[in-house]
Protein backbone atom coordinates (compact mmCIF):
# COMPACT_ATOMS: atom_id res chain seq x y z
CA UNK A 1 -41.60 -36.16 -56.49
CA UNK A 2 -39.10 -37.81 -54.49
CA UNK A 3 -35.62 -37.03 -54.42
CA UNK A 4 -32.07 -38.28 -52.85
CA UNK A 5 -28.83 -36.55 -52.55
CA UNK A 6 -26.64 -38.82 -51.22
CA UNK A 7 -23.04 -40.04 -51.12
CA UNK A 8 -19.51 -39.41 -50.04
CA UNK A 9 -18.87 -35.18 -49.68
CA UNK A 10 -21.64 -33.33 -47.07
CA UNK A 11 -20.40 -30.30 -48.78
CA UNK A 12 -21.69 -30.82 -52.39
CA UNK A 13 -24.58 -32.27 -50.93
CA UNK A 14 -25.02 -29.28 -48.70
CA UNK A 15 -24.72 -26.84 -51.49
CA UNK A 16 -26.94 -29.03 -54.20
CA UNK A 17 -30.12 -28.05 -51.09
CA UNK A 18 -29.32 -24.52 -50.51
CA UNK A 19 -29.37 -24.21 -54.39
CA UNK A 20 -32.78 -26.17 -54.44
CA UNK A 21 -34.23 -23.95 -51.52
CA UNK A 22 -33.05 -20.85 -53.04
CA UNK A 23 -34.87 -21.93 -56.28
CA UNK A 24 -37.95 -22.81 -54.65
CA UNK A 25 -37.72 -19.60 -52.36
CA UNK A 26 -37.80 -17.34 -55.40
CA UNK A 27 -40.79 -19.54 -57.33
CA UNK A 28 -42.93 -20.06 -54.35
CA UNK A 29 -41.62 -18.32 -51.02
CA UNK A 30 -40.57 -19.08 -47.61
CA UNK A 31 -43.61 -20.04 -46.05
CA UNK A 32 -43.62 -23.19 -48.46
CA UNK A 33 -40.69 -24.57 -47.41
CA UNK A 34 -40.06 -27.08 -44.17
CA UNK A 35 -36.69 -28.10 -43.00
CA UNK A 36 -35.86 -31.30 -40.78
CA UNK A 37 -32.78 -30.97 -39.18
CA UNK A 38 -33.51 -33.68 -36.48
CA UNK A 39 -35.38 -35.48 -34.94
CA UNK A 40 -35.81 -34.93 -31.05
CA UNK A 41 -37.37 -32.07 -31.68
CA UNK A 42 -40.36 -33.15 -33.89
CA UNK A 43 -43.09 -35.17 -32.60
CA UNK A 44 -45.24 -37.98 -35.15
CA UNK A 45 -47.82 -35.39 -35.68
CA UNK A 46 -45.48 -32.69 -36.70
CA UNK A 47 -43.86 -34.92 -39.01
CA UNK A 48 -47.01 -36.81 -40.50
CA UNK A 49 -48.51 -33.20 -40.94
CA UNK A 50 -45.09 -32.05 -42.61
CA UNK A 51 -44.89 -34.71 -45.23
CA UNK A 52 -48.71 -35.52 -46.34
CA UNK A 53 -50.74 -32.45 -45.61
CA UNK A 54 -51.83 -30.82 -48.52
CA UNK A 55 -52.34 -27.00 -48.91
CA UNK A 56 -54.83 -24.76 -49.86
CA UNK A 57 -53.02 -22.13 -50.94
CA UNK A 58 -49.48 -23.32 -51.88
CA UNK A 59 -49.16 -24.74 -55.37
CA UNK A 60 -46.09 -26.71 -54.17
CA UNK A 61 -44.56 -27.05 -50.99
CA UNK A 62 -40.96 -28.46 -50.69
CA UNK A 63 -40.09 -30.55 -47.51
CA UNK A 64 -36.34 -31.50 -47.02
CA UNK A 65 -34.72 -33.96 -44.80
CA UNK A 66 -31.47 -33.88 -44.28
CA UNK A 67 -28.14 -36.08 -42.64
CA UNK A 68 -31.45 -39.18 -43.21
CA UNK A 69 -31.28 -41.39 -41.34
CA UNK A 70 -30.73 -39.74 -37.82
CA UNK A 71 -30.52 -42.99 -35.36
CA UNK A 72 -26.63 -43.47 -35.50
CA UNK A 73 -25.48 -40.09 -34.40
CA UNK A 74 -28.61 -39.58 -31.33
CA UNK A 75 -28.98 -41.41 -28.75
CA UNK A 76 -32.90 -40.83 -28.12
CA UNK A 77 -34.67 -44.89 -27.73
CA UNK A 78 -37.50 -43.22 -30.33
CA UNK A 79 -35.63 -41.91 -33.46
CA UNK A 80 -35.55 -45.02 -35.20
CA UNK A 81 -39.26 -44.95 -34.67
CA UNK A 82 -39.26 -41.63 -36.13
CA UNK A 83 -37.29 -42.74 -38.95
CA UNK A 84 -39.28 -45.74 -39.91
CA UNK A 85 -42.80 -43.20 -39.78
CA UNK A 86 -40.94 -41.26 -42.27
CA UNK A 87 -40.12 -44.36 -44.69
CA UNK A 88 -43.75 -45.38 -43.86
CA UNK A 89 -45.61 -42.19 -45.26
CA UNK A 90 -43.70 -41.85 -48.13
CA UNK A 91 -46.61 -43.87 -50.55
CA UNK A 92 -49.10 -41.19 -48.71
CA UNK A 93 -46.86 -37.94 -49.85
CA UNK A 94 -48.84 -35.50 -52.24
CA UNK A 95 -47.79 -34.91 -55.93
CA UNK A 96 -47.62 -31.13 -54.93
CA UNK A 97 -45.07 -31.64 -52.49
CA UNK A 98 -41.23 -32.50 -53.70
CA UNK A 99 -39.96 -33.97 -50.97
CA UNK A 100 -35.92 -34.25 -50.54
CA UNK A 101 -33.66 -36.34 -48.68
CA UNK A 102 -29.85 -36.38 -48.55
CA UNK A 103 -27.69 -39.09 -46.81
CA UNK A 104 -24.20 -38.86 -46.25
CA UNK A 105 -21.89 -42.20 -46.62
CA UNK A 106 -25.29 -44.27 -46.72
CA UNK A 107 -24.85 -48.27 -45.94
CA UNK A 108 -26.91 -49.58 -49.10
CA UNK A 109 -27.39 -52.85 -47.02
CA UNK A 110 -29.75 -51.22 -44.91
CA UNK A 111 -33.96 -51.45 -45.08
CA UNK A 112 -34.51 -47.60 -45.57
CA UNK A 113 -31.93 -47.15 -48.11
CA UNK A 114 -33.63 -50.16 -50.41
CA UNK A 115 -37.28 -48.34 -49.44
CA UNK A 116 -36.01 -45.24 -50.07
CA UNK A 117 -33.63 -45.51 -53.32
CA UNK A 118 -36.86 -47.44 -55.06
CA UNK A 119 -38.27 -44.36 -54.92
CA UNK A 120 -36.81 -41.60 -55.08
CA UNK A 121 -34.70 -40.15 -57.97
CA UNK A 122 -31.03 -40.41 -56.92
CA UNK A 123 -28.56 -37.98 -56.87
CA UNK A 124 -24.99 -38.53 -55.75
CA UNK A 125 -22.56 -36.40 -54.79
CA UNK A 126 -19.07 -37.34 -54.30
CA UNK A 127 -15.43 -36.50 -55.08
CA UNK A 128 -13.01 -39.08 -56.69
CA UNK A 129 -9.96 -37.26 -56.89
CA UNK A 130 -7.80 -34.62 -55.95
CA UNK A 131 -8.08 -32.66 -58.74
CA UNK A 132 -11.79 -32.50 -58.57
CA UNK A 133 -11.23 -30.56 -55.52
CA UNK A 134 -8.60 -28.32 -56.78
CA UNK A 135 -11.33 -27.59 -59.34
CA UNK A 136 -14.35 -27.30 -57.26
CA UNK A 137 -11.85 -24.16 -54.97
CA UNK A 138 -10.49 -23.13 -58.02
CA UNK A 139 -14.14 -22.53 -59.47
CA UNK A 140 -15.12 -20.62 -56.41
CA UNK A 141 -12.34 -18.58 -55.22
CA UNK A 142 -11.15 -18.00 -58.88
CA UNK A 143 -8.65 -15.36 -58.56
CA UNK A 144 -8.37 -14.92 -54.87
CA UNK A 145 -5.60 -17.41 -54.13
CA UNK A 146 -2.74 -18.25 -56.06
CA UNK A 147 -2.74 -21.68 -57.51
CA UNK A 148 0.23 -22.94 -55.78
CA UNK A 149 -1.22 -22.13 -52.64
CA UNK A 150 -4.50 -23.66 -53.02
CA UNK A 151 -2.69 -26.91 -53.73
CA UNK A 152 -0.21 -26.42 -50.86
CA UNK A 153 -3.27 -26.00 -48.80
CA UNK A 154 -5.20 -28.42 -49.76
CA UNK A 155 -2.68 -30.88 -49.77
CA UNK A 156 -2.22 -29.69 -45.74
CA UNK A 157 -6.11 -30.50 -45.41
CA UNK A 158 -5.80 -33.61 -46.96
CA UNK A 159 -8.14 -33.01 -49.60
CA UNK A 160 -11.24 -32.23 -47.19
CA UNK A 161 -13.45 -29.92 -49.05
CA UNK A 162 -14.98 -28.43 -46.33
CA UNK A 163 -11.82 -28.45 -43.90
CA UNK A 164 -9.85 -26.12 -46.95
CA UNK A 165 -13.29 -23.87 -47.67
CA UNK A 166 -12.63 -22.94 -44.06
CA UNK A 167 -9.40 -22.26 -43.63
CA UNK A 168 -9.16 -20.19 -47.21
CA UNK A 169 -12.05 -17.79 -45.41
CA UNK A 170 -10.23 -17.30 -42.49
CA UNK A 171 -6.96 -15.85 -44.43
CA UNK A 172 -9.36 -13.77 -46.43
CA UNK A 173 -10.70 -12.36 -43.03
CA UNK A 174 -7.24 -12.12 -41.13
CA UNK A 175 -4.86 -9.59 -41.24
CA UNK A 176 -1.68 -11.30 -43.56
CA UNK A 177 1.84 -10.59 -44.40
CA UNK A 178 1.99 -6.77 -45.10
CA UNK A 179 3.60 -7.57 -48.76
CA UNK A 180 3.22 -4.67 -51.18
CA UNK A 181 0.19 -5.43 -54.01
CA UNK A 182 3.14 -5.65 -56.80
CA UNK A 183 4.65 -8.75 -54.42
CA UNK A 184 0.83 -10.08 -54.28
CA UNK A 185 -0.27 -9.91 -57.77
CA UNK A 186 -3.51 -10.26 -58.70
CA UNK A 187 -4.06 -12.76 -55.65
CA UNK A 188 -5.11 -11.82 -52.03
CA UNK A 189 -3.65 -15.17 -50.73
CA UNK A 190 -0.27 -16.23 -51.71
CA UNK A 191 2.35 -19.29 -51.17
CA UNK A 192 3.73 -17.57 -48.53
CA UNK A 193 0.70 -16.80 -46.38
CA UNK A 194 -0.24 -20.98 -46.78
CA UNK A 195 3.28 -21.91 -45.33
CA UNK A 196 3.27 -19.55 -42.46
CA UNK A 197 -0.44 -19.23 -40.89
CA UNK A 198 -1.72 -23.08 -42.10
CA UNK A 199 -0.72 -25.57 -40.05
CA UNK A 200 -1.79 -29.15 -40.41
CA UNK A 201 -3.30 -30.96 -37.20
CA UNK A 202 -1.68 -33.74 -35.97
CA UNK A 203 -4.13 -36.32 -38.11
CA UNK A 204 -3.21 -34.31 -41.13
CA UNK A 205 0.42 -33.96 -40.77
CA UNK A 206 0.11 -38.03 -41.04
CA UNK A 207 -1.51 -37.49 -44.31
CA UNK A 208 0.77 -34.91 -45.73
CA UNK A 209 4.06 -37.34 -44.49
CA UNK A 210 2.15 -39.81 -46.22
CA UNK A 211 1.54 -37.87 -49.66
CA UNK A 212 5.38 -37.25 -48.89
CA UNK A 213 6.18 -40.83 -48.50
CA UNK A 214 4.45 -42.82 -51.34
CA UNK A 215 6.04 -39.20 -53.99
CA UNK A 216 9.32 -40.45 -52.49
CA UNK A 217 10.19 -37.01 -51.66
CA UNK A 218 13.53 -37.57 -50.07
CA UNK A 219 13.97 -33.74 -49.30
CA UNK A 220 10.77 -33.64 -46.87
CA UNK A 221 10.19 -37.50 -45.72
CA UNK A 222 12.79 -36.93 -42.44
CA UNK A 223 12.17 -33.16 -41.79
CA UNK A 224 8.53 -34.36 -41.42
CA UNK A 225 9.26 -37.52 -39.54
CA UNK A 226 10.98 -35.63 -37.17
CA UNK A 227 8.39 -32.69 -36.49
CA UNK A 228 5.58 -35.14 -36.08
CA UNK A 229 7.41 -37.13 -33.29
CA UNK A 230 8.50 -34.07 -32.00
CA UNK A 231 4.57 -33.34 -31.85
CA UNK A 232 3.25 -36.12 -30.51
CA UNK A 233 5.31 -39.81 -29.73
CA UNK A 234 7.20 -42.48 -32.13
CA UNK A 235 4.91 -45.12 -31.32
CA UNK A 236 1.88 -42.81 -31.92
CA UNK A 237 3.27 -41.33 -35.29
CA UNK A 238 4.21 -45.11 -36.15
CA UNK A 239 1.03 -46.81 -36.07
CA UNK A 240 -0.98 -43.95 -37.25
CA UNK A 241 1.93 -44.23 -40.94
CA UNK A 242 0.86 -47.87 -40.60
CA UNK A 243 -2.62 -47.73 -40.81
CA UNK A 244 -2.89 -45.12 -43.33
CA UNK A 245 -0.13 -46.87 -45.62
CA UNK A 246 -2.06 -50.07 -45.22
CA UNK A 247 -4.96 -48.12 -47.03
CA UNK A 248 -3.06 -47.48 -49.70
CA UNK A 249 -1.70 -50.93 -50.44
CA UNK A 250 -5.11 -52.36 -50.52
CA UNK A 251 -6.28 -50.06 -53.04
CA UNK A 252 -2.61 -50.77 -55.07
CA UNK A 253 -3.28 -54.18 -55.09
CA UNK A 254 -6.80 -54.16 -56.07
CA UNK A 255 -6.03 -52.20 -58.99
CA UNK A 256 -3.12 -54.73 -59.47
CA UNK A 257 -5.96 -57.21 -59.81
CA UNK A 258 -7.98 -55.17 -62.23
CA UNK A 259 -11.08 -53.85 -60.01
CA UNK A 260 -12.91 -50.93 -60.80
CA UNK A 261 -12.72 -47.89 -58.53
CA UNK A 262 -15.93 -48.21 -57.56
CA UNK A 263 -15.44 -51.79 -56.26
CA UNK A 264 -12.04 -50.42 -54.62
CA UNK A 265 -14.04 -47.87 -53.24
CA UNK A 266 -16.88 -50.59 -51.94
CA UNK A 267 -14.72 -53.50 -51.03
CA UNK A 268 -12.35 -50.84 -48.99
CA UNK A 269 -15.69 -48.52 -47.25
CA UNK A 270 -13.60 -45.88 -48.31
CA UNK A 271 -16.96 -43.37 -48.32
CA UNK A 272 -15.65 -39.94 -48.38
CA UNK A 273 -12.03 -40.91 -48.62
CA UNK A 274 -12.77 -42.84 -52.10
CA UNK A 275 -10.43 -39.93 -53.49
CA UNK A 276 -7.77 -41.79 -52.40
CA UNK A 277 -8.42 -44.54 -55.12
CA UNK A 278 -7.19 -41.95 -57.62
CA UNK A 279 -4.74 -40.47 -55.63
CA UNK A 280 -1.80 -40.09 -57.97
CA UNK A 281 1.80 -40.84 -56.41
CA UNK A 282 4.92 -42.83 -57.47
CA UNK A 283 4.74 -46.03 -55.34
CA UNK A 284 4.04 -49.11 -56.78
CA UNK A 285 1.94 -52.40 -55.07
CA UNK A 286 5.08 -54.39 -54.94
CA UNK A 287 7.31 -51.14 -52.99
CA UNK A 288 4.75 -50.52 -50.65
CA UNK A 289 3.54 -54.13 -49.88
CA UNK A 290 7.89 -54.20 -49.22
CA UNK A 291 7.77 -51.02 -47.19
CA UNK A 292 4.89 -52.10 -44.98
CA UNK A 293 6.11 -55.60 -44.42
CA UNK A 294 9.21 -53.70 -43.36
CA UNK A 295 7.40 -51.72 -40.95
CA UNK A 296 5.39 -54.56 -39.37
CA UNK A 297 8.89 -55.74 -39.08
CA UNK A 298 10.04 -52.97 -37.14
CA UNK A 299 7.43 -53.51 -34.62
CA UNK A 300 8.31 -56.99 -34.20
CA UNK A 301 11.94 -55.83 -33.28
CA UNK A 302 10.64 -53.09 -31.07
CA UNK A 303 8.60 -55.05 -29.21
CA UNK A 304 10.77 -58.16 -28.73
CA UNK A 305 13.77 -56.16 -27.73
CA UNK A 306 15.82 -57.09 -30.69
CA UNK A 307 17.32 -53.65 -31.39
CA UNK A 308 20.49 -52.24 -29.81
CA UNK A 309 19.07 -49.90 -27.61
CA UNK A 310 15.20 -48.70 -26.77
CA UNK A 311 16.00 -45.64 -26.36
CA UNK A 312 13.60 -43.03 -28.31
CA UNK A 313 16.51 -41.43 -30.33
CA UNK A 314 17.59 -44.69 -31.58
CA UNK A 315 13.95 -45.95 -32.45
CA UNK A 316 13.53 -42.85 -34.31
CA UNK A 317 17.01 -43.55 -36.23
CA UNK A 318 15.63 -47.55 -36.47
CA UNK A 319 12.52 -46.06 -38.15
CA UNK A 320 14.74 -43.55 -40.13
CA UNK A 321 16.44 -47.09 -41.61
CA UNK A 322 13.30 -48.63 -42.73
CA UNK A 323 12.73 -45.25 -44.77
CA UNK A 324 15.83 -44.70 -46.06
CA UNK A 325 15.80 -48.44 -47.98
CA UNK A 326 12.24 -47.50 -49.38
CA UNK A 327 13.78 -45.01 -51.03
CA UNK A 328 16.83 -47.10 -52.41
């Protein structure tokens, strides 16, 4: 039997083969089991003899391939030879062997994908909203970390699974805030410890000013304006609110026009940003089509020399402007 995890989060996918390896371990053992990882390091023969020999021994042997196809992320001329043996042997595999593949952010246009997905039995795993990952850390950290701070976090993360998995089992390793256990609660990680020992990298500060931005959170929007030009430069911090507002008004105004969030998700190539479709904040199409029009305006100015003065200070006050009528 053939079998394909696939789509947009590595860690579900990740998690979905340790759970089938750890099955298979206790029904048949290790010695039953072969792992791909890559390519350069397997020759034809090793891979032909993984996939179609048959044992005399094993009742079942499990082969797994994983991050399939290889070619775009190494450089070696023969992996896409490699690749297309695999896809090639596949009618030859054994009905003893289960053999499974998993495929992050697959392009469905592609030859192995239509080979492969005729198949195999497909299995996707992907996460359409933020609350699904709330869920997913609430589920496995239960008590451990208060509820307000797993949102604060994960909001800082930007709703990466695997970037907030991390960063939770580093606080539960380090040594935090020496607060008594009656200021703690029942919860090893609290609000408090978020705020002072997470900090958002540069690309995720964007996102949280974003998140910020579209929740018209008039308390936060200039504080955090100001800290990520202080962090980096105007220009910088403006094109990278540009881009990812302009995200956000496609997938506004292809709701506006009625398509599904899984053509949203396929029309946009959102892959494992496809939570953003459900993304809940209080911007509509129309005040974000206004607010981006009024940004690509600002550029415009800045570039033609049409404001007062070029001076950083009052570019940041400029940008400051277009802001403060979005909120209006």
């Amino acid at each position: 039997m053939i079998y394909l995890f696939t789509w947009n989060n590595d860690y579900l996918i990740t998690q979905e083969v340790l759970r089938w390896k750890n099955w298979f371990i206790e029904k048949h053992g290790t010695e039953n089991i072969t792992h791909i990882t890559n390519l350069d390091s397997n020759s034809k023969n090793t891979i032909s003899e993984s996939l179609v020999s048959r044992s005399l021994f094993a009742e079942k042997r499990l082969v797994i391939v994983s991050w399939f196809p290889f070619s775009w992320e190494k450089s070696f001329s023969w992996a896409a030879e490699l690749e297309q043996q695999i896809i090639s042997l596949i009618p030859e595999i054994p009905e003893e062997v289960l053999l499974v593949f998993s495929s992050i952010n697959p392009d469905k246009r592609k030859k192995w994908w239509k080979s492969l997905s005729a198949v195999a039995k497909t299995k996707e795993f992907s996460i359409s909203s933020d609350d699904e990952v709330f869920q997913i850390l609430s589920q496995k950290y239960k008590a451990t970390i208060e509820p307000t701070a797993l949102r604060r976090l994960i909001l800082l993360k930007w709703w990466n699974l695997q970037k907030s998995i991390s960063e939770i089992e580093k606080l539960l390793t380090a040594p935090l805030s020496l607060l008594s256990k009656d200021d703690r609660g029942d919860y090893s990680i609290i609000s408090s410890d978020v705020d002072t020992y997470i900090l958002p990298e540069f690309e995720e500060s964007i996102f949280v000013f974003i998140d910020t931005l579209l929740n018209r959170n008039g308390k936060r929007i200039f504080k955090e304006l100001s800290s990520l030009i202080d962090s980096s430069n105007l220009y910088a911090v403006y094109q990278s609110i540009l881009g990812n507002l302009r995200v956000f008004l496609y997938i506004e105004f292809l709701k506006s026009i009625k398509k599904s969030p899984k053509e949203i998700g396929e029309i946009l190539k959102l892959w494992n940003r496809s939570f953003l479709i459900n993304k809940s904040h209080k911007s509509k199409f129309k005040s974000i089509s206004t607010l981006y029009n009024n940004l690509i305006s600002y550029d415009k100015n800045m570039k033609t020399w049409k404001f007062v003065s070029s001076d950083p200070v009052d570019m940041h006050r400029e940008l400051e402007n277009v802001l403060v009528k979005f909120l209006a």
